[in-house]
C-alpha atoms as a PDB file:
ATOM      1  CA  UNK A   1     -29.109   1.696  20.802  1.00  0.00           C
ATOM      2  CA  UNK A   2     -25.840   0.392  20.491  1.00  0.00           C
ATOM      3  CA  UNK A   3     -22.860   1.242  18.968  1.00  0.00           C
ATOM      4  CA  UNK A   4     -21.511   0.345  15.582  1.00  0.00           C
ATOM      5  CA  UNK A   5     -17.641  -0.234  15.246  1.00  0.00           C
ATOM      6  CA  UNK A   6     -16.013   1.042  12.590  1.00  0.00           C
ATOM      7  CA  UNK A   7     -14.328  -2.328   9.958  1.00  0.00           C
ATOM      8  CA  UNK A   8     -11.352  -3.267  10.625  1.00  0.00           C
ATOM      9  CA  UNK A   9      -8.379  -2.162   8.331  1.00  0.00           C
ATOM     10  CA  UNK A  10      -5.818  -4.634   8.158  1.00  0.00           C
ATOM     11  CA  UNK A  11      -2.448  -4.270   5.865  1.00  0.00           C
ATOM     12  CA  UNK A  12       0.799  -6.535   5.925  1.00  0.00           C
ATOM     13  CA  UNK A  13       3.922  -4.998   5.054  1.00  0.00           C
ATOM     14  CA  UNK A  14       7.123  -7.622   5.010  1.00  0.00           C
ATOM     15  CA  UNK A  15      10.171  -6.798   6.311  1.00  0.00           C
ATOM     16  CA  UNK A  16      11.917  -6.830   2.873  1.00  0.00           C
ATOM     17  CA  UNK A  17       9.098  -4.077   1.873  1.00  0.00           C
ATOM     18  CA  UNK A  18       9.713  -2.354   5.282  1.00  0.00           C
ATOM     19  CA  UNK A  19      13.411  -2.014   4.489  1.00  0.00           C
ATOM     20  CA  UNK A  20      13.130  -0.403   0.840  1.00  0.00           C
ATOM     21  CA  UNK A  21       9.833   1.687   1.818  1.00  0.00           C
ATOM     22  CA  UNK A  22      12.255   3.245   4.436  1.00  0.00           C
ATOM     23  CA  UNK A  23      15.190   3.152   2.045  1.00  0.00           C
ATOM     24  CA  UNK A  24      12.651   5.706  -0.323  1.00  0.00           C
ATOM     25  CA  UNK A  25      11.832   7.916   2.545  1.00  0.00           C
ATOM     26  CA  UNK A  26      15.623   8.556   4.113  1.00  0.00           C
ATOM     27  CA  UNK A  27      16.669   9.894   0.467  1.00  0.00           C
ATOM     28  CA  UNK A  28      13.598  12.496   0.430  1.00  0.00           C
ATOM     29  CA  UNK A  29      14.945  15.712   1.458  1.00  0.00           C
ATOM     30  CA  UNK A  30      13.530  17.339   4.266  1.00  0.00           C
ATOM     31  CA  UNK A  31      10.293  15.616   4.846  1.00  0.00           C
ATOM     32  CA  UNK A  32       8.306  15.938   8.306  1.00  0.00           C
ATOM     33  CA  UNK A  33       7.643  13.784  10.522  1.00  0.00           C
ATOM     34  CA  UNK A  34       4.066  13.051   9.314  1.00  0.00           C
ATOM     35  CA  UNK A  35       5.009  11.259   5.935  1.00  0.00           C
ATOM     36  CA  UNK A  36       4.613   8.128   4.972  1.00  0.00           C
ATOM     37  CA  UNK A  37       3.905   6.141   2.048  1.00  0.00           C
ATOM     38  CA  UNK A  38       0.678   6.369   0.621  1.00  0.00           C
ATOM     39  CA  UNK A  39      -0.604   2.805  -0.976  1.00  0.00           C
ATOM     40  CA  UNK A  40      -3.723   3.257  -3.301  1.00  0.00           C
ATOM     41  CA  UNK A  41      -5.744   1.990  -6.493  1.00  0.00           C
ATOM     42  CA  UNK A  42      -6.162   3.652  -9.307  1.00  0.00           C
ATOM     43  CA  UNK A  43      -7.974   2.370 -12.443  1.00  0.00           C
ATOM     44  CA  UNK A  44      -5.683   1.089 -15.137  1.00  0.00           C
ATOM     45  CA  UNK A  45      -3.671  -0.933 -16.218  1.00  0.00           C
ATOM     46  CA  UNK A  46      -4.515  -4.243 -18.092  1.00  0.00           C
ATOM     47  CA  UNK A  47      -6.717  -5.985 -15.461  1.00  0.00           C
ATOM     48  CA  UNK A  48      -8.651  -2.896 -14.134  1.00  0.00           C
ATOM     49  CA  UNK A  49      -6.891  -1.668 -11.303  1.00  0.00           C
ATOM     50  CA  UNK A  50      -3.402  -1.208 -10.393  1.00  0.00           C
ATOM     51  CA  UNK A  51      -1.263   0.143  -7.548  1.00  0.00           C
ATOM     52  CA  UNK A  52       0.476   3.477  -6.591  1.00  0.00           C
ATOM     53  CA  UNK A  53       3.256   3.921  -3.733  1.00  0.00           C
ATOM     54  CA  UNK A  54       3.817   7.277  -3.526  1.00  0.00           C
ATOM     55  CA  UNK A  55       5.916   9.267  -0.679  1.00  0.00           C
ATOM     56  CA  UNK A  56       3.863  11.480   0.789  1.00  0.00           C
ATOM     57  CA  UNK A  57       4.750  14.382   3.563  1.00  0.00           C
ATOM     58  CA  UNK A  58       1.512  14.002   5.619  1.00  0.00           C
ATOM     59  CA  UNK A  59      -2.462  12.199   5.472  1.00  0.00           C
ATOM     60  CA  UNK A  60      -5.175  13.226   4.381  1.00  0.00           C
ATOM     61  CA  UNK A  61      -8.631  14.033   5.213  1.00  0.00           C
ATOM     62  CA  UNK A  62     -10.865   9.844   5.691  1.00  0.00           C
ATOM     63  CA  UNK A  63      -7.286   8.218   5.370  1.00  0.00           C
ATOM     64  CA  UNK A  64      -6.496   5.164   7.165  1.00  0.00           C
ATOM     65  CA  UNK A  65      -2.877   5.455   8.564  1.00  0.00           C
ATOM     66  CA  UNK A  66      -0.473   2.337  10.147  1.00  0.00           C
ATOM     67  CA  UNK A  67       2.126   2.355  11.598  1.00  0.00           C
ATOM     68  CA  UNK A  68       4.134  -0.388  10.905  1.00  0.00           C
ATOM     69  CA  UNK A  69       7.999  -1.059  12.127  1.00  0.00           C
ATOM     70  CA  UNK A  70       8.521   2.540  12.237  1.00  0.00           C
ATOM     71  CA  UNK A  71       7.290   3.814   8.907  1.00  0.00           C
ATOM     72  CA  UNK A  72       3.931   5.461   8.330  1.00  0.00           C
ATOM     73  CA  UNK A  73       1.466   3.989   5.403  1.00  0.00           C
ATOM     74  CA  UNK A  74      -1.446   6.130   3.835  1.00  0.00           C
ATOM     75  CA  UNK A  75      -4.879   4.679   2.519  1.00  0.00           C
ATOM     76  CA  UNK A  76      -7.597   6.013   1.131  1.00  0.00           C
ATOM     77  CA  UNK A  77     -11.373   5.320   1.614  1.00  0.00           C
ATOM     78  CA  UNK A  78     -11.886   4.366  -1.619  1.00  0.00           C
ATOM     79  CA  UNK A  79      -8.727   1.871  -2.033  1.00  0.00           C
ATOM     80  CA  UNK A  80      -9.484   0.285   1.569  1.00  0.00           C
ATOM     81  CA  UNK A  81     -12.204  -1.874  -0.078  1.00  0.00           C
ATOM     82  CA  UNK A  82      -9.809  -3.129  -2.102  1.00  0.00           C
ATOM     83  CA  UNK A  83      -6.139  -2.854  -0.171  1.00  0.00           C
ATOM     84  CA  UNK A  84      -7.568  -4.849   3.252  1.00  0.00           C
ATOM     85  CA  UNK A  85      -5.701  -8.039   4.316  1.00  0.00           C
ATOM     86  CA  UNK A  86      -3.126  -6.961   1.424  1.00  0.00           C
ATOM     87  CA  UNK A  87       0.504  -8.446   2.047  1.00  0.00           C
ATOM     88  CA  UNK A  88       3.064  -5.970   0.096  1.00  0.00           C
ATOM     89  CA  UNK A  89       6.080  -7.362  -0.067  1.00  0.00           C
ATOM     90  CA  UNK A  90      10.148  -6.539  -1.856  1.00  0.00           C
ATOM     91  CA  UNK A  91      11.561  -9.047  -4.510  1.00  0.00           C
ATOM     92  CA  UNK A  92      14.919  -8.857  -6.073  1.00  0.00           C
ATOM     93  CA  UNK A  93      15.827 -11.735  -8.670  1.00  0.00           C
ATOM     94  CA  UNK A  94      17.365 -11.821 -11.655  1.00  0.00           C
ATOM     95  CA  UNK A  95      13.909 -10.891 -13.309  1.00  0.00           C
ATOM     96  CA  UNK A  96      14.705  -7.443 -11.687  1.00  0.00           C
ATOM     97  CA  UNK A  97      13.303  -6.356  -8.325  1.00  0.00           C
ATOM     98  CA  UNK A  98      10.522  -4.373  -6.978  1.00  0.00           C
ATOM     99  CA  UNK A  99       7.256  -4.209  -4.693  1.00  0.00           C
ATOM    100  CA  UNK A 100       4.685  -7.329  -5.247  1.00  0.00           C
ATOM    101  CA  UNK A 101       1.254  -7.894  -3.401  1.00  0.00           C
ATOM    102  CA  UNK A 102      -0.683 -10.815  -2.272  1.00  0.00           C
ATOM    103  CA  UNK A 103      -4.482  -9.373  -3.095  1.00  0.00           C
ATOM    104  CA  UNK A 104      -6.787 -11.588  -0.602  1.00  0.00           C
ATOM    105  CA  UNK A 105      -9.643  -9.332  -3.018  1.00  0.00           C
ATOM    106  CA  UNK A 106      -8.316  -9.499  -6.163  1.00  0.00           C
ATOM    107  CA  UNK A 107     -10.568 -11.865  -8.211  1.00  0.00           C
ATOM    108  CA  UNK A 108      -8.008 -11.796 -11.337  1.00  0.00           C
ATOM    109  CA  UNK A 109      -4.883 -10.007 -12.770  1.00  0.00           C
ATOM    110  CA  UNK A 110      -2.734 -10.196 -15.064  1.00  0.00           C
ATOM    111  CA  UNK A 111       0.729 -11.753 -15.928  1.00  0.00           C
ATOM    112  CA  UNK A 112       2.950  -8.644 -14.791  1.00  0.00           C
ATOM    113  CA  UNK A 113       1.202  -8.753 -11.166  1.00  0.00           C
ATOM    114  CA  UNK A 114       1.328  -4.792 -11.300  1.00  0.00           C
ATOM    115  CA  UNK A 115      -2.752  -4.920 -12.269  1.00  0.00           C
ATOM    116  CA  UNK A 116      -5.798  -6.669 -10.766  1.00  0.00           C
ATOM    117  CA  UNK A 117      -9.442  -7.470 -10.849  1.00  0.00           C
ATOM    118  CA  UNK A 118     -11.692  -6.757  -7.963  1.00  0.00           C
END
């Protein structure tokens, strides 16, 4: 009998989002060492499913945590199916500025990019 390895969980976080996601965390107050920012779907917006950062102080139970240039990122079981081989990344233009991901799952979305179909 032979062992099954578990799927691989794979998340890309660019330096511009690394920046900001750490920016977020510093100006908590007094959070432990075990936070992080938790990255999950929840169903809404116009396309099905959208996305929620959230600062979080530690994991939970079935999460799936990276580590990535020193801050700490959260997932779910049930947004993994949809969040692996995501790139997050930080835009500032004169459109305004804020988070934007590069879906590798997403089969559709919408015009704002904050929404997607899986």
């Amino acid at each position: 009998m032979s062992a099954v390895a578990a799927p691989v969980f794979e998340l890309e976080v660019t330096s511009a989002a690394t920046e900001e996601i750490k920016k977020f965390i510093s100006s908590e107050d007094d959070l432990p060492d075990t936070a992080g920012l938790r990255v999950r779907v929840v169903p809404g917006g116009c396309s099905g499913f959208q996305y929620s950062l959230n600062i979080e102080e530690e994991s939970r139970a079935g999460d799936n945590i990276i580590d990535k240039d020193g801050i700490r990122i959260f997932v779910d079981m049930f947004s993994t199916q949809y969040l692996n081989g995501i790139k997050i990344d930080y835009t500032s233009n004169m459109m305004g500025s804020g988070f934007t991901f590069e879906n590798p799952n997403a089969t559709g979305g919408c015009g704002c990019g904050t929404s997607f179909t899986a």
